[in-house]
N, C-alpha and C. Protein backbone atom coordinates (compact mmCIF):
# COMPACT_ATOMS: atom_id res chain seq x y z
N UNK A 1 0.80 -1.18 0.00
CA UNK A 1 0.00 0.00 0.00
C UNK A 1 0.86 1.26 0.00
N UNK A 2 1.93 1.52 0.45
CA UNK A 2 3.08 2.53 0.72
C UNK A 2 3.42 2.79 -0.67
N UNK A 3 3.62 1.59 -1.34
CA UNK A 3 4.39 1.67 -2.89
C UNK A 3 3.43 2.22 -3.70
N UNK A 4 2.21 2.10 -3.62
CA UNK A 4 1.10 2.80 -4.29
C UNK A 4 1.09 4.14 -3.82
N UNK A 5 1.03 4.45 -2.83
CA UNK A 5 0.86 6.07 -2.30
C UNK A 5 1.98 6.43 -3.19
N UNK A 6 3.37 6.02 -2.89
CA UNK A 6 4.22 6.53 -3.61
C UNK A 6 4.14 7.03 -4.68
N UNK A 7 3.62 6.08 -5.84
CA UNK A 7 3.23 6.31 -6.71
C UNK A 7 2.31 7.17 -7.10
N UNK A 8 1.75 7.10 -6.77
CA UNK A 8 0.36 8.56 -6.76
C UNK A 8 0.81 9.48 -6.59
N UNK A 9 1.71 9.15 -5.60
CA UNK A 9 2.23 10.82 -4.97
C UNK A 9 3.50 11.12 -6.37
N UNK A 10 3.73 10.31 -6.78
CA UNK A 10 4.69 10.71 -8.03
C UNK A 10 3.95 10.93 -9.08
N UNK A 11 2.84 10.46 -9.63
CA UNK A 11 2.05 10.85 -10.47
C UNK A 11 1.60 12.44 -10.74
N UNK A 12 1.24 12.34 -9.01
CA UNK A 12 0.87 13.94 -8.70
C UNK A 12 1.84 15.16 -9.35
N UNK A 13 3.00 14.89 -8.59
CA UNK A 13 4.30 15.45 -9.18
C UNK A 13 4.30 15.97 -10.44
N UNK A 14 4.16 15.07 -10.75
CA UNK A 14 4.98 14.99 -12.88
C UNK A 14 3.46 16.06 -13.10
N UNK A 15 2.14 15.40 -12.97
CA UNK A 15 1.36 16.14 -13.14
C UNK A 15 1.32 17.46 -13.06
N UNK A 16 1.46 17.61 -11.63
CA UNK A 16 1.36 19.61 -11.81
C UNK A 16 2.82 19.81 -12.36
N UNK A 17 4.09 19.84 -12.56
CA UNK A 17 4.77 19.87 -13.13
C UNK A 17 4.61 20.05 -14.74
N UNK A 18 3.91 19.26 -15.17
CA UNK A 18 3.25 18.95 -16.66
C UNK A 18 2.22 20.57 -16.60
N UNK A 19 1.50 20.48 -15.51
CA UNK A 19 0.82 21.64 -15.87
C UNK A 19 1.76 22.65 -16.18
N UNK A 20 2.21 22.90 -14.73
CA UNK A 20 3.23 24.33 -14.82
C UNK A 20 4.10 24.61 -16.15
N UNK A 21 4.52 23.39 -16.87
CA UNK A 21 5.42 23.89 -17.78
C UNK A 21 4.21 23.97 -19.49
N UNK A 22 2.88 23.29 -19.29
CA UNK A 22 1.87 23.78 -19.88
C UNK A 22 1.92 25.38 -20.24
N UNK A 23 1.79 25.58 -19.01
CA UNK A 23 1.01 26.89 -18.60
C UNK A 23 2.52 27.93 -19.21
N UNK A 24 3.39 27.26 -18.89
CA UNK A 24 4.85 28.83 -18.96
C UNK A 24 4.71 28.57 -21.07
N UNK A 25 4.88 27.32 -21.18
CA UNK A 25 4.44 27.36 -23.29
C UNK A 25 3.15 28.15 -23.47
N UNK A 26 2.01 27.99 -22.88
CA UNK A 26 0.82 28.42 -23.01
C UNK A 26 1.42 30.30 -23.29
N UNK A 27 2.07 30.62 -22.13
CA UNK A 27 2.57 32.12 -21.78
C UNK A 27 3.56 32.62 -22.99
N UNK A 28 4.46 31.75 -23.35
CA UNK A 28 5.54 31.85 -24.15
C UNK A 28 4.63 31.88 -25.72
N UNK A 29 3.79 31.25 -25.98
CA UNK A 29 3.12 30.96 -27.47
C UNK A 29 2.69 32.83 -27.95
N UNK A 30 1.75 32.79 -26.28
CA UNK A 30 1.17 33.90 -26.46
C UNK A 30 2.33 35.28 -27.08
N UNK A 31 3.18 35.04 -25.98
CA UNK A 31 4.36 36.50 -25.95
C UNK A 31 4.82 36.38 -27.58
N UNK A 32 5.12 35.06 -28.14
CA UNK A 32 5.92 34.74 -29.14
C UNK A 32 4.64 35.36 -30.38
N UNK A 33 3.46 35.40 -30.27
CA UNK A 33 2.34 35.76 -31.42
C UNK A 33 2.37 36.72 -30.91
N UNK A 34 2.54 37.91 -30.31
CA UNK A 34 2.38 39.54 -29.90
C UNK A 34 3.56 40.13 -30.96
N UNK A 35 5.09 39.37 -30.96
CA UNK A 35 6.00 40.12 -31.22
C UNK A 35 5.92 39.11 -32.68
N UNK A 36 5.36 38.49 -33.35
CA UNK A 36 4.73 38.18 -34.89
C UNK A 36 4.03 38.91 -35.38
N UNK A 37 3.03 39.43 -34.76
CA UNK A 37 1.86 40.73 -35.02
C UNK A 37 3.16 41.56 -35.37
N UNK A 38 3.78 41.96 -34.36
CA UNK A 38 4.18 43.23 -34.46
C UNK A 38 5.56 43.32 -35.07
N UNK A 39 6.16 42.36 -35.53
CA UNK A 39 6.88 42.16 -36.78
C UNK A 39 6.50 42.42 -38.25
N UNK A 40 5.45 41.30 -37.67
CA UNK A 40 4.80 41.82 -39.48
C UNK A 40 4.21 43.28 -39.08
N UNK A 41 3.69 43.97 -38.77
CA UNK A 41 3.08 45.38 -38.69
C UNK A 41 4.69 46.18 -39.03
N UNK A 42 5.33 45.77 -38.08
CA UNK A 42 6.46 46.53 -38.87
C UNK A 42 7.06 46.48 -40.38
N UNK A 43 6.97 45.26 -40.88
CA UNK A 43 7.36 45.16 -42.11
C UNK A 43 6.49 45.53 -42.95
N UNK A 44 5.08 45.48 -42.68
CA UNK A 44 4.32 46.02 -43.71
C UNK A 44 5.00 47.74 -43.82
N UNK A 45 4.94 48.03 -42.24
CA UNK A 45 5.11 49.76 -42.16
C UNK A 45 6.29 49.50 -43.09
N UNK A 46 7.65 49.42 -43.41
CA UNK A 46 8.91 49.63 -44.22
C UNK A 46 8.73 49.07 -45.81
N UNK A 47 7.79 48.07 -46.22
CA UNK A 47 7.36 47.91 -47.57
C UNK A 47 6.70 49.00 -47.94
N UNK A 48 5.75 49.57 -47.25
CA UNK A 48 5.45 50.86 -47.28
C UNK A 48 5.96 52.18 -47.25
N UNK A 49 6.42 52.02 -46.87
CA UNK A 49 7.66 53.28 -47.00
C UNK A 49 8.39 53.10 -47.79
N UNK A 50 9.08 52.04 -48.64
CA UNK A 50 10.37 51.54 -49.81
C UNK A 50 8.81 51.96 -51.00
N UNK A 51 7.55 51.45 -50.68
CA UNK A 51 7.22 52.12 -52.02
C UNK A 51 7.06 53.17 -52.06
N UNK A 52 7.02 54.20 -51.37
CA UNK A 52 6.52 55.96 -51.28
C UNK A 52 7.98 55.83 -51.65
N UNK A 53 9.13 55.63 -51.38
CA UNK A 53 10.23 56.02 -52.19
C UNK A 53 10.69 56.00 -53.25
N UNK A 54 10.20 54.77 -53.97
CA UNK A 54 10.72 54.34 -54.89
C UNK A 54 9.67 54.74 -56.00
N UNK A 55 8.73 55.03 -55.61
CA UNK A 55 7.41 55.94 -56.50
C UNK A 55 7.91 57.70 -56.45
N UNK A 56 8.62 58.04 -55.65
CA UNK A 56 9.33 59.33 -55.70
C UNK A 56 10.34 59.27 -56.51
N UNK A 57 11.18 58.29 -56.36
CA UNK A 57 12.72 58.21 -57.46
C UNK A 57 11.94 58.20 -58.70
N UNK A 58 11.01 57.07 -58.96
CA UNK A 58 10.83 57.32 -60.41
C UNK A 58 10.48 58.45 -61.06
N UNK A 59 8.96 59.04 -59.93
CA UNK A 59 8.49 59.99 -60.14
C UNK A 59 9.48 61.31 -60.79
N UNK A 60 10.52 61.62 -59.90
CA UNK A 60 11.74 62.50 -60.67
C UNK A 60 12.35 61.97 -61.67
N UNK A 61 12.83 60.78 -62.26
CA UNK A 61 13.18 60.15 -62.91
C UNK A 61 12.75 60.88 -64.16
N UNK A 62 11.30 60.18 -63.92
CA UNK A 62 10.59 60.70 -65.26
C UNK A 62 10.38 62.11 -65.85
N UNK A 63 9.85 62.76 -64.78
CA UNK A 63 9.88 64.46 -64.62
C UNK A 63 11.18 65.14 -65.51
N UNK A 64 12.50 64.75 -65.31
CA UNK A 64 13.78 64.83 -66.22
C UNK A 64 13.54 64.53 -67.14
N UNK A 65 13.09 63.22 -67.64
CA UNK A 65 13.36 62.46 -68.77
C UNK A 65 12.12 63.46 -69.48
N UNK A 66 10.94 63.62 -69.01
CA UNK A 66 10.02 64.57 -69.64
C UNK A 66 10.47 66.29 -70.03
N UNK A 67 11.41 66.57 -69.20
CA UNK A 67 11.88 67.97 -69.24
C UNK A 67 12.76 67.85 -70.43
N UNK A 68 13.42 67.23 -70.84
CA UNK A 68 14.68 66.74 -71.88
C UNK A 68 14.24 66.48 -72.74
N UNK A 69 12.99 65.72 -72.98
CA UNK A 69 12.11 65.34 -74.27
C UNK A 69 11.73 66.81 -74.72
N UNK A 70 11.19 67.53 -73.70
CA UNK A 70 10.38 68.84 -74.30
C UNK A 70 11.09 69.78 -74.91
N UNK A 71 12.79 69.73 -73.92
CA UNK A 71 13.75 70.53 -74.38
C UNK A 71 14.20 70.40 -75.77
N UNK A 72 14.42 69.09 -75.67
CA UNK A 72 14.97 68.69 -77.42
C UNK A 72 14.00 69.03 -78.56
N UNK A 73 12.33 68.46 -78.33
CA UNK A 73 11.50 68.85 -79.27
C UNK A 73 10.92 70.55 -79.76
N UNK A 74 11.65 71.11 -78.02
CA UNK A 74 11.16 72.98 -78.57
C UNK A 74 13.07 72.80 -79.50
N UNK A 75 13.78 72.61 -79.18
CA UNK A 75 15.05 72.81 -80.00
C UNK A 75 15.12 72.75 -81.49
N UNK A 76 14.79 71.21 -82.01
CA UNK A 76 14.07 70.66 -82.52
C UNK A 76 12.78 72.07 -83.77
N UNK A 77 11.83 72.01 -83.21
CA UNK A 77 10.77 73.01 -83.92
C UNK A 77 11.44 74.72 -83.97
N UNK A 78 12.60 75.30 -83.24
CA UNK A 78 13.55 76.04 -83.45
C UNK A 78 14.57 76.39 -84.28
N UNK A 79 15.16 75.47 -85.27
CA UNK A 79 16.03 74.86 -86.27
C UNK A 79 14.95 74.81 -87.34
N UNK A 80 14.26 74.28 -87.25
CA UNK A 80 13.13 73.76 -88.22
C UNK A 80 12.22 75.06 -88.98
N UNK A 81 12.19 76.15 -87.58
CA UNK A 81 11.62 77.48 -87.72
C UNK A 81 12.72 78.24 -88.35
N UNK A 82 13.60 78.17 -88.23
CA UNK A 82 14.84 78.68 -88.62
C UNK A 82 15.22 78.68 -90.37
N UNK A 83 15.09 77.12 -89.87
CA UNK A 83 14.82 76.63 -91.88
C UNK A 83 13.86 76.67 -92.65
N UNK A 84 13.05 76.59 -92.23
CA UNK A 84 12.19 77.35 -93.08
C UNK A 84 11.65 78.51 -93.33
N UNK A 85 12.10 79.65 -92.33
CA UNK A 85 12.24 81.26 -92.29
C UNK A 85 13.19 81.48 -93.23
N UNK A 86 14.31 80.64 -93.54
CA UNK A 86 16.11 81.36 -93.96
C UNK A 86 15.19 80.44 -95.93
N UNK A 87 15.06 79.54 -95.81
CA UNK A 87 14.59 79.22 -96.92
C UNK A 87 13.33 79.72 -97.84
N UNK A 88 12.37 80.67 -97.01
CA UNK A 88 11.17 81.43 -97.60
C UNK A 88 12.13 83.03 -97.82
N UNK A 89 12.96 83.26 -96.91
CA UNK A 89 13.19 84.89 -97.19
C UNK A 89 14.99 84.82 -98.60
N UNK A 90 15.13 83.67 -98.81
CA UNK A 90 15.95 83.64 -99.81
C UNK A 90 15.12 83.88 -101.47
């Protein structure tokens, strides 16, 4: 009968033991999905921000490349005005 109590009483043991270290994973899962949320919330925030930048670089990008087109084509209709002014007053 002693060897049985024993046993029980070791059962008991492991048991709340089993709980307690339940309960600290249970705690740890939780803490570990707070700072996942808030990982990804951060990474969304910096994908977000790399595109407002990179929609600005182009944005100037293009703005040049449009200023240079316009430049060349008034240049362009300037020469053209030219030649055909110098070629009507001959």
């Amino acid at each position: 009968m002693l060897k049985l109590e024993f046993v029980v009483e070791q059962n008991t043991k492991l048991c709340e033991r089993l709980d307690h270290s339940m309960a600290q994973l249970t705690q740890a899962m939780a803490d570990f999905r707070v700072q996942v949320v808030q990982g990804q919330a951060d990474l969304r925030q910096e994908i977000s921000q790399s595109h407002i930048d990179l929609y600005k670089f182009f944005e100037r990008k293009f703005m040049w490349l449009i200023t240079a087109y316009c430049g060349v084509l008034l240049t362009l209709v300037g020469f053209l005005g030219k030649y055909l002014f110098d070629s009507y007053t001959k």
